[in-house]
PDB file of N, CA and C in Angstrom:
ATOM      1  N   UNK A   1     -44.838   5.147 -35.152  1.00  0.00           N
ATOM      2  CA  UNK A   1     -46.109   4.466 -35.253  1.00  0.00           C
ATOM      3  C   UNK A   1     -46.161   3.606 -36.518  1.00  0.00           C
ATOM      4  N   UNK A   2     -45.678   4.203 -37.252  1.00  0.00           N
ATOM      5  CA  UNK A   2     -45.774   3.386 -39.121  1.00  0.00           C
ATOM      6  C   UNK A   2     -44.973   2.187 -38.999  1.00  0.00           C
ATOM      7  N   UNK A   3     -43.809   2.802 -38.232  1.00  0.00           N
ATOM      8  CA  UNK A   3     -42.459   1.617 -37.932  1.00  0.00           C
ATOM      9  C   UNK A   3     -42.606   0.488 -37.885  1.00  0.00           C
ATOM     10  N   UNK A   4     -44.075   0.520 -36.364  1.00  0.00           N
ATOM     11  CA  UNK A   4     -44.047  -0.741 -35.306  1.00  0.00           C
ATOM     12  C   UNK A   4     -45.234  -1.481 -36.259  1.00  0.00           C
ATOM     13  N   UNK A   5     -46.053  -0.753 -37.349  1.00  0.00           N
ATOM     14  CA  UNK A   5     -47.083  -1.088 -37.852  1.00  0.00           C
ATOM     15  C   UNK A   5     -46.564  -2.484 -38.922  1.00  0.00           C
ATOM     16  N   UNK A   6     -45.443  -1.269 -39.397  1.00  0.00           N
ATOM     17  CA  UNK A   6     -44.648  -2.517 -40.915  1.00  0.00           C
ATOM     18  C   UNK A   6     -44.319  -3.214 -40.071  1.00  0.00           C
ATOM     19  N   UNK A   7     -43.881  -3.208 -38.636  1.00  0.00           N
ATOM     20  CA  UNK A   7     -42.793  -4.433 -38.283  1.00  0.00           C
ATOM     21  C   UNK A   7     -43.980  -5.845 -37.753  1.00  0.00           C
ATOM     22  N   UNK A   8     -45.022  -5.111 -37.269  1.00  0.00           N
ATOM     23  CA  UNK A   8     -46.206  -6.076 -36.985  1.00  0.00           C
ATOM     24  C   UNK A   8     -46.734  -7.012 -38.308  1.00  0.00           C
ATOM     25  N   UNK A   9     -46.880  -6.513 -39.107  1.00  0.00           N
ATOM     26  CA  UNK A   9     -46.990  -7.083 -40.500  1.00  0.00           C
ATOM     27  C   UNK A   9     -46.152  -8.060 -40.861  1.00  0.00           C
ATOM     28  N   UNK A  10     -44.698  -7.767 -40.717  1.00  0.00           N
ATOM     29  CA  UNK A  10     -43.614  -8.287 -41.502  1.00  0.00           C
ATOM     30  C   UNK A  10     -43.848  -9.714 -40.538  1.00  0.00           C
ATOM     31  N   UNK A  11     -44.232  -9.625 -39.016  1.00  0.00           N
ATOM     32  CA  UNK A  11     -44.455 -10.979 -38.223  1.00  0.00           C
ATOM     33  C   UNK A  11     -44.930 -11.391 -38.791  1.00  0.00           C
ATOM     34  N   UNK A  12     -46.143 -11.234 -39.295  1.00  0.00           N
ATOM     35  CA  UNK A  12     -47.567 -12.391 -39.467  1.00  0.00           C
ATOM     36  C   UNK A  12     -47.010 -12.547 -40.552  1.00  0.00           C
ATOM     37  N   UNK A  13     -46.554 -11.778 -41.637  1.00  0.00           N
ATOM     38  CA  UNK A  13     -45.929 -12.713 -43.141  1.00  0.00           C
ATOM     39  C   UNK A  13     -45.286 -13.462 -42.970  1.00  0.00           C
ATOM     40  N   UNK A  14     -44.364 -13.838 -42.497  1.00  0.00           N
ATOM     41  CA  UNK A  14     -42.975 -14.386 -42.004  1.00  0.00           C
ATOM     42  C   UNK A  14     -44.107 -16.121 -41.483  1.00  0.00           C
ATOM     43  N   UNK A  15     -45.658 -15.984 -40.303  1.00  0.00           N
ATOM     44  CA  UNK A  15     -46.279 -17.351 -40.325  1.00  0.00           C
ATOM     45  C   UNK A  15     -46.725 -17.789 -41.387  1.00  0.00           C
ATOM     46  N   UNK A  16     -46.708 -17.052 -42.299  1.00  0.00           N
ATOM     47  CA  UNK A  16     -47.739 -17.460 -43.266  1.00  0.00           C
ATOM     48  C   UNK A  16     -46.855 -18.401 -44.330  1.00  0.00           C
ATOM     49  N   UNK A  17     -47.402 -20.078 -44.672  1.00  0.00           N
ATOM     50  CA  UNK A  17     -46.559 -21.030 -44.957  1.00  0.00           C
ATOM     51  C   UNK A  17     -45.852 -20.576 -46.812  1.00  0.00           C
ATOM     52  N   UNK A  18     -44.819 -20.778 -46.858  1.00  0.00           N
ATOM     53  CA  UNK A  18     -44.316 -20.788 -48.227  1.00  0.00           C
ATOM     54  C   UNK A  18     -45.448 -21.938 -48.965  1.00  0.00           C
ATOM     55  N   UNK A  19     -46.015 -21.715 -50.223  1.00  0.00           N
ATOM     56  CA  UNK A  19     -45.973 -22.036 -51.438  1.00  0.00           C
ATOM     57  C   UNK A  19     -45.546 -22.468 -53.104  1.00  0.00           C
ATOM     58  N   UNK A  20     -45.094 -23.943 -52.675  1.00  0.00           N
ATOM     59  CA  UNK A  20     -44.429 -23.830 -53.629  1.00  0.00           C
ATOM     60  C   UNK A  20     -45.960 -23.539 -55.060  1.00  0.00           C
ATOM     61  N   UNK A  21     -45.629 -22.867 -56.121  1.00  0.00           N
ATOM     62  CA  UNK A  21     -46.564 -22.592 -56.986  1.00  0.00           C
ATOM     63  C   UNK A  21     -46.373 -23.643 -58.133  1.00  0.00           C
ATOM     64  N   UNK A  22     -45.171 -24.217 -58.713  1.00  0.00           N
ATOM     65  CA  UNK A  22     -45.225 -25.032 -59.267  1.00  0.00           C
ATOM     66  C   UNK A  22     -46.049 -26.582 -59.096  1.00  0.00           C
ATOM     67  N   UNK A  23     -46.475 -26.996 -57.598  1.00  0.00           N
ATOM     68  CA  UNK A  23     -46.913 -27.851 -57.226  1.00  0.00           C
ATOM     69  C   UNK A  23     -48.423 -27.751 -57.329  1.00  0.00           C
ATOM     70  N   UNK A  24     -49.544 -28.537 -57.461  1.00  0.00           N
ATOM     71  CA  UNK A  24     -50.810 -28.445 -57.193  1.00  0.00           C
ATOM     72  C   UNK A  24     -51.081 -28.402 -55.627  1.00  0.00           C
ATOM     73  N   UNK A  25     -52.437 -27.629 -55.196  1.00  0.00           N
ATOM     74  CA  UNK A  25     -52.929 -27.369 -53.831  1.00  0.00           C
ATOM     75  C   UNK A  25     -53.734 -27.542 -53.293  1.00  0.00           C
ATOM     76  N   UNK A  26     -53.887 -28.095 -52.207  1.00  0.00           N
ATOM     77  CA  UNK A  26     -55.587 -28.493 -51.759  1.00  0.00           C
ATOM     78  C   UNK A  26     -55.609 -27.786 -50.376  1.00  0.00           C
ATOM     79  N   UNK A  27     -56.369 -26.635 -50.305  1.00  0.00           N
ATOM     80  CA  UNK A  27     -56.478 -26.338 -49.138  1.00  0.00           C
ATOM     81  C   UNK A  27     -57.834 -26.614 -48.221  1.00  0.00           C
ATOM     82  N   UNK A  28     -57.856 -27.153 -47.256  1.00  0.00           N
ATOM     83  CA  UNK A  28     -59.095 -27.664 -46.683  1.00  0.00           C
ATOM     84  C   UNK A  28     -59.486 -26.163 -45.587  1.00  0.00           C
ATOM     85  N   UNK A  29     -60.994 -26.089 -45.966  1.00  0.00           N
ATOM     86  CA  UNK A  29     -61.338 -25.163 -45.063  1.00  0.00           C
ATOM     87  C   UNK A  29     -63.028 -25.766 -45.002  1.00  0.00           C
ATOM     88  N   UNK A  30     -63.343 -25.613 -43.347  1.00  0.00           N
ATOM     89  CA  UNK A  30     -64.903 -26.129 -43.155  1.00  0.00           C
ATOM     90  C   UNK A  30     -64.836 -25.475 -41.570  1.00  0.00           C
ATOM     91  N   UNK A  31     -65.766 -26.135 -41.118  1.00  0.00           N
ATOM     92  CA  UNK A  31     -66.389 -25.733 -39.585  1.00  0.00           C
ATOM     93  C   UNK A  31     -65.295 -25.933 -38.601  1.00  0.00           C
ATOM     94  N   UNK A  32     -65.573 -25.605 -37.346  1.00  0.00           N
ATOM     95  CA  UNK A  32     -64.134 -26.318 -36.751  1.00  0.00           C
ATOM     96  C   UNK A  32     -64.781 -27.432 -35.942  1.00  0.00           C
ATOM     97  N   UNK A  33     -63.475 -28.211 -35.940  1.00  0.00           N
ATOM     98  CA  UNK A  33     -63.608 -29.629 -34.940  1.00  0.00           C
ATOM     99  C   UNK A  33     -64.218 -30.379 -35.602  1.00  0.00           C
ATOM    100  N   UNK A  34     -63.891 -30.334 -37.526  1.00  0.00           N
ATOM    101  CA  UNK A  34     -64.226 -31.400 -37.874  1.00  0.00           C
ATOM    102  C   UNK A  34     -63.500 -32.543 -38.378  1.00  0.00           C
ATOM    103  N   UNK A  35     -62.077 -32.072 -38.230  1.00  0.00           N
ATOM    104  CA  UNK A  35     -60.660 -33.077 -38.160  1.00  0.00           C
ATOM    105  C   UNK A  35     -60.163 -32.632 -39.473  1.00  0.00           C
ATOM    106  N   UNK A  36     -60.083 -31.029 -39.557  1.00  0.00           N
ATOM    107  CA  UNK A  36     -59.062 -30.540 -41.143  1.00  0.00           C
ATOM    108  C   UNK A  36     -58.148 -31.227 -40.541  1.00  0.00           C
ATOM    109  N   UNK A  37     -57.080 -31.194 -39.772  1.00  0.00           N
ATOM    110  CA  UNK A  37     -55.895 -30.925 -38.836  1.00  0.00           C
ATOM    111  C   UNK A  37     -55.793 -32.962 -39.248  1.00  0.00           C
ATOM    112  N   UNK A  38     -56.373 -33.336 -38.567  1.00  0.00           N
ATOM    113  CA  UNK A  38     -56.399 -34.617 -38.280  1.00  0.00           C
ATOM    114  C   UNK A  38     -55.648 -35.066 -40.169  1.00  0.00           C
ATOM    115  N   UNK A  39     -56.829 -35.118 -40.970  1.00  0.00           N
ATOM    116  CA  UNK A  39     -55.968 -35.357 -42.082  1.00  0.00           C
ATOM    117  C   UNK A  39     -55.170 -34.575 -42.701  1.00  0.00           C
ATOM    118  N   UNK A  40     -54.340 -33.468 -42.471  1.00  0.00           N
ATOM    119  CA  UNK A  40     -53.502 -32.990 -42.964  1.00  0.00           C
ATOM    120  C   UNK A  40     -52.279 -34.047 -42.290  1.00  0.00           C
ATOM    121  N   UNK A  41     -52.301 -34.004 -40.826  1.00  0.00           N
ATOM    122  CA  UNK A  41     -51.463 -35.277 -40.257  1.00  0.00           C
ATOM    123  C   UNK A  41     -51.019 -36.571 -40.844  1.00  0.00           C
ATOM    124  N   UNK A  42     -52.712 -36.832 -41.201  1.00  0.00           N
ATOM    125  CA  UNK A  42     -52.271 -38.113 -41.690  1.00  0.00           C
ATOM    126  C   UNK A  42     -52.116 -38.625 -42.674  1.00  0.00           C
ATOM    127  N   UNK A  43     -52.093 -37.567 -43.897  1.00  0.00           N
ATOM    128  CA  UNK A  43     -51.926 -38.064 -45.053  1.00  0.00           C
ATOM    129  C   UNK A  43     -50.881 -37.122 -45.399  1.00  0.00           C
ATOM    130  N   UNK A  44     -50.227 -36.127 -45.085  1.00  0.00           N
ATOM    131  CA  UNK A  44     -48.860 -35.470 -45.332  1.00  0.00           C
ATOM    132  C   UNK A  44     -47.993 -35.377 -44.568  1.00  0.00           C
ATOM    133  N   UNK A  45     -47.334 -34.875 -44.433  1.00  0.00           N
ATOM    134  CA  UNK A  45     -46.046 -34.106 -43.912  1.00  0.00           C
ATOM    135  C   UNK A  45     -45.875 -33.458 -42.593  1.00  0.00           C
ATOM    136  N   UNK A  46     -47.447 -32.462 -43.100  1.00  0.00           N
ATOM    137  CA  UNK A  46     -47.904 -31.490 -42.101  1.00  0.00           C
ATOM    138  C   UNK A  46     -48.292 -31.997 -40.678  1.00  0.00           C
ATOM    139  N   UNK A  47     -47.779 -30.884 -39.828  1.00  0.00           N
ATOM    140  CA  UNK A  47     -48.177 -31.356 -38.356  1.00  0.00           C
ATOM    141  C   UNK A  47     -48.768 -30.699 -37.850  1.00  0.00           C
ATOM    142  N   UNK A  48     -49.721 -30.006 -37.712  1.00  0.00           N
ATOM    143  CA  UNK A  48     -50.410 -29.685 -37.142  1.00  0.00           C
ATOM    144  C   UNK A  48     -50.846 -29.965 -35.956  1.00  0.00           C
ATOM    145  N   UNK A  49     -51.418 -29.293 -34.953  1.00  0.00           N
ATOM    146  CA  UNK A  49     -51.715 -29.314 -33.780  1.00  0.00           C
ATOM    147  C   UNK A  49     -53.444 -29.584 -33.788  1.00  0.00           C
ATOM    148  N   UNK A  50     -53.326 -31.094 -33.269  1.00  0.00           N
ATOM    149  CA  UNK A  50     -54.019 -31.849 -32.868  1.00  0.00           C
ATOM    150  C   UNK A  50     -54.977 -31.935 -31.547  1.00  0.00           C
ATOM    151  N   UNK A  51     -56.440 -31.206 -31.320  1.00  0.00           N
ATOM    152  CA  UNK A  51     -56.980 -31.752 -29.609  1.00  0.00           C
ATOM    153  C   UNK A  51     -57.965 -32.142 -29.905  1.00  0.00           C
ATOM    154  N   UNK A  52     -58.810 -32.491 -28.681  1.00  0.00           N
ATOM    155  CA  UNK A  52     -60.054 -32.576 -28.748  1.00  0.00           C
ATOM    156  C   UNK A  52     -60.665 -31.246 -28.062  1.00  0.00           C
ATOM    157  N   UNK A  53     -60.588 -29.955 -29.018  1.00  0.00           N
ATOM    158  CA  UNK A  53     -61.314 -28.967 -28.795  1.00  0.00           C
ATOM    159  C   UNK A  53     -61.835 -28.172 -29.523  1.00  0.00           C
ATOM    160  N   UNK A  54     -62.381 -27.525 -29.885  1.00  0.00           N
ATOM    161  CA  UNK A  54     -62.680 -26.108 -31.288  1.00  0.00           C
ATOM    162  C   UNK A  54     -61.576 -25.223 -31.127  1.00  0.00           C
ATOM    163  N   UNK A  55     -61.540 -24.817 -32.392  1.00  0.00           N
ATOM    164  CA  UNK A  55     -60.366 -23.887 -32.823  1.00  0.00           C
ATOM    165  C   UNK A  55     -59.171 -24.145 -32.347  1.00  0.00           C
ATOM    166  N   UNK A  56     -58.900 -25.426 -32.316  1.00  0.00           N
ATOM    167  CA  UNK A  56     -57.181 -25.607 -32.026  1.00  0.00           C
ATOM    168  C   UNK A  56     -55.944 -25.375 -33.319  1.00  0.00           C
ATOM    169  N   UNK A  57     -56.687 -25.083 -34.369  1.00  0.00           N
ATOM    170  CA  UNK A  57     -55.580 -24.629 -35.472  1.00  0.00           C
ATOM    171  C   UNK A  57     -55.588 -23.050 -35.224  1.00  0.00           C
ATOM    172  N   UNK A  58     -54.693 -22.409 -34.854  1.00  0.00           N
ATOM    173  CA  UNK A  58     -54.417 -20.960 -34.632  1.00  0.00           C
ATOM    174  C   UNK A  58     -53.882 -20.224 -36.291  1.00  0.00           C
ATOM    175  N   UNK A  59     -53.108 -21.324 -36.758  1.00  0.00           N
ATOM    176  CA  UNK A  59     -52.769 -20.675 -38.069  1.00  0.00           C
ATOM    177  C   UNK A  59     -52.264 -21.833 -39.476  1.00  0.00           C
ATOM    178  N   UNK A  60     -51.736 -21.163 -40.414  1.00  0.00           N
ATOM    179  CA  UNK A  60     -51.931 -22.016 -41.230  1.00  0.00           C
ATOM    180  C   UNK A  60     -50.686 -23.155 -41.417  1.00  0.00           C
ATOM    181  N   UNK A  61     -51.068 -24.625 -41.833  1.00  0.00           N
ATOM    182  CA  UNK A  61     -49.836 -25.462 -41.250  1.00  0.00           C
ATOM    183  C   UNK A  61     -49.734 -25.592 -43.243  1.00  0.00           C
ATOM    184  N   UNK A  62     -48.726 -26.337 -43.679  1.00  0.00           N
ATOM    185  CA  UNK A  62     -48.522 -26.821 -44.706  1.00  0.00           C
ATOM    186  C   UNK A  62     -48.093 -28.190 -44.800  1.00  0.00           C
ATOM    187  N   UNK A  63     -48.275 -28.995 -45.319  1.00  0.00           N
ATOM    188  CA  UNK A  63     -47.568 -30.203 -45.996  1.00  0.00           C
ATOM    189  C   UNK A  63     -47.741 -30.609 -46.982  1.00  0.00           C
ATOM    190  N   UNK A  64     -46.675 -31.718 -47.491  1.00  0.00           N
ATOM    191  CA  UNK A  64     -46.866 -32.757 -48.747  1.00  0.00           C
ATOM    192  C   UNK A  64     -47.099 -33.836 -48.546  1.00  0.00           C
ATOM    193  N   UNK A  65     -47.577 -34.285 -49.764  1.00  0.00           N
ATOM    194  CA  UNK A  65     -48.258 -35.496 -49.738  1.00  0.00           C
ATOM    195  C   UNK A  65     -47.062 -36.133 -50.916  1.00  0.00           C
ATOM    196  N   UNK A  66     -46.475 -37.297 -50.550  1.00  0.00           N
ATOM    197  CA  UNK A  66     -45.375 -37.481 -50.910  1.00  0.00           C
ATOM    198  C   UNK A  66     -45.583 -39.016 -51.928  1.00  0.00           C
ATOM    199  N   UNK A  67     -44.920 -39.221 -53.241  1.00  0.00           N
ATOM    200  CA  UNK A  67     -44.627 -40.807 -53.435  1.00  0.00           C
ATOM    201  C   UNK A  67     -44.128 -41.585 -52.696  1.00  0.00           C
ATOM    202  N   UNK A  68     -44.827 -42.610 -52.592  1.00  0.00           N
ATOM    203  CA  UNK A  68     -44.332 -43.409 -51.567  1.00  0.00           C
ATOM    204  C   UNK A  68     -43.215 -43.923 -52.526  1.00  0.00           C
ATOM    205  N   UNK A  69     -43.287 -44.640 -53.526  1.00  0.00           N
ATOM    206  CA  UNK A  69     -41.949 -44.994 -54.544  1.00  0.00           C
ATOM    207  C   UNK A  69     -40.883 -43.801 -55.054  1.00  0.00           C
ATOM    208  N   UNK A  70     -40.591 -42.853 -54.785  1.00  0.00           N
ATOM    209  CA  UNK A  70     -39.705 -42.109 -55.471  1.00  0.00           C
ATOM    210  C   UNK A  70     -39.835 -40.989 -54.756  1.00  0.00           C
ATOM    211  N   UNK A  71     -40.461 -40.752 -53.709  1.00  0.00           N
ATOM    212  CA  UNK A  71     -40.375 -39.603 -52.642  1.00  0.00           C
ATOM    213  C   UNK A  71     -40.591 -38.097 -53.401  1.00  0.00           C
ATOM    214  N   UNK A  72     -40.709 -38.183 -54.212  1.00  0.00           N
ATOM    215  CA  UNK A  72     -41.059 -36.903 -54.687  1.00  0.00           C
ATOM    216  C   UNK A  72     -42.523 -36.040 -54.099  1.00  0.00           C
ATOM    217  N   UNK A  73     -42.527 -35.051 -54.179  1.00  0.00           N
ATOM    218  CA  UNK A  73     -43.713 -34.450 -53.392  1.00  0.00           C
ATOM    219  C   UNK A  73     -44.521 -34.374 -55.183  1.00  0.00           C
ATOM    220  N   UNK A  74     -46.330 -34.622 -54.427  1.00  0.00           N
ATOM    221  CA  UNK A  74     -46.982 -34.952 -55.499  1.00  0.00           C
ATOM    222  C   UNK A  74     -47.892 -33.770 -55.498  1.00  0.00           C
ATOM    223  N   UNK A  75     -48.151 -33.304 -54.128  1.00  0.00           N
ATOM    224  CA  UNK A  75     -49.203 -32.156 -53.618  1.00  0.00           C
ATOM    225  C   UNK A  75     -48.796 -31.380 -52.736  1.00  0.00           C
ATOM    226  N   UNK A  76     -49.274 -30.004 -52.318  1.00  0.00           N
ATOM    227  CA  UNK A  76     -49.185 -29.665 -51.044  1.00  0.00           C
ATOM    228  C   UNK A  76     -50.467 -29.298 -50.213  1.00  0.00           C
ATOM    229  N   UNK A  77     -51.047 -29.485 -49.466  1.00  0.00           N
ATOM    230  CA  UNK A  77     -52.198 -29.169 -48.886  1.00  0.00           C
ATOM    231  C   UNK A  77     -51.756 -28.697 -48.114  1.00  0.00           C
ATOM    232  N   UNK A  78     -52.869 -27.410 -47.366  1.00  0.00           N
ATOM    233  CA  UNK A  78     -53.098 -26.485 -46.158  1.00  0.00           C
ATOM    234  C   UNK A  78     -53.911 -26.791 -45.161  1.00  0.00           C
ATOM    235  N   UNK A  79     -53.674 -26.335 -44.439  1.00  0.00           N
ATOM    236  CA  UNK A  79     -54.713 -26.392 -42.969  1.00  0.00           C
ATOM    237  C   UNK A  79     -55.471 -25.253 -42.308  1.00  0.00           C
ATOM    238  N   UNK A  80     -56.089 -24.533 -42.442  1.00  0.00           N
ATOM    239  CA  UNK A  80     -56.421 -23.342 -42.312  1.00  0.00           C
ATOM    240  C   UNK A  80     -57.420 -23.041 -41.070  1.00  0.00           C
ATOM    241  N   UNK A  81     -57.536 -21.861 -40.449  1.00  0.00           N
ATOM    242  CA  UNK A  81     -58.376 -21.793 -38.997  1.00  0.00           C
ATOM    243  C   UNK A  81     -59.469 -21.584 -39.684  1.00  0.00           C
TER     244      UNK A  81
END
């Protein structure tokens, strides 16, 4: 029972996006279906899953927001349900 408990756990850690900590973070969280998702798309990295419905983010996405001159990552923002 304890086994299947840690091993259920160890799943959901395993979605949960790396952080880099050295970087600054913006995580967006509000109502749903008000387009977090939409600009995480369009201003990073992150891809997120995109509809026209409520609660279409199931979990958390990550990206960077990148220099456009020197490609270096400047931020990372989240996407959160």
């Amino acid at each position: 029972w304890l086994c299947d408990q840690l091993l259920d756990m160890g799943k959901e850690l395993r979605a949960v996006p790396m952080l880099d900590r050295d970087l600054e973070t913006v995580v967006l969280v509000g109502s749903p279906n008000v387009g977090k998702s939409s600009i995480v798309r369009s201003i990073s990295t992150g891809l997120p899953e995109v509809n026209n419905y409520p609660f279409t983010t199931r979990g958390m996405t990550l990206g960077h927001i990148m220099d456009d001159d020197s490609e270096e990552r400047i931020c990372q923002i989240m996407d959160t349900p």
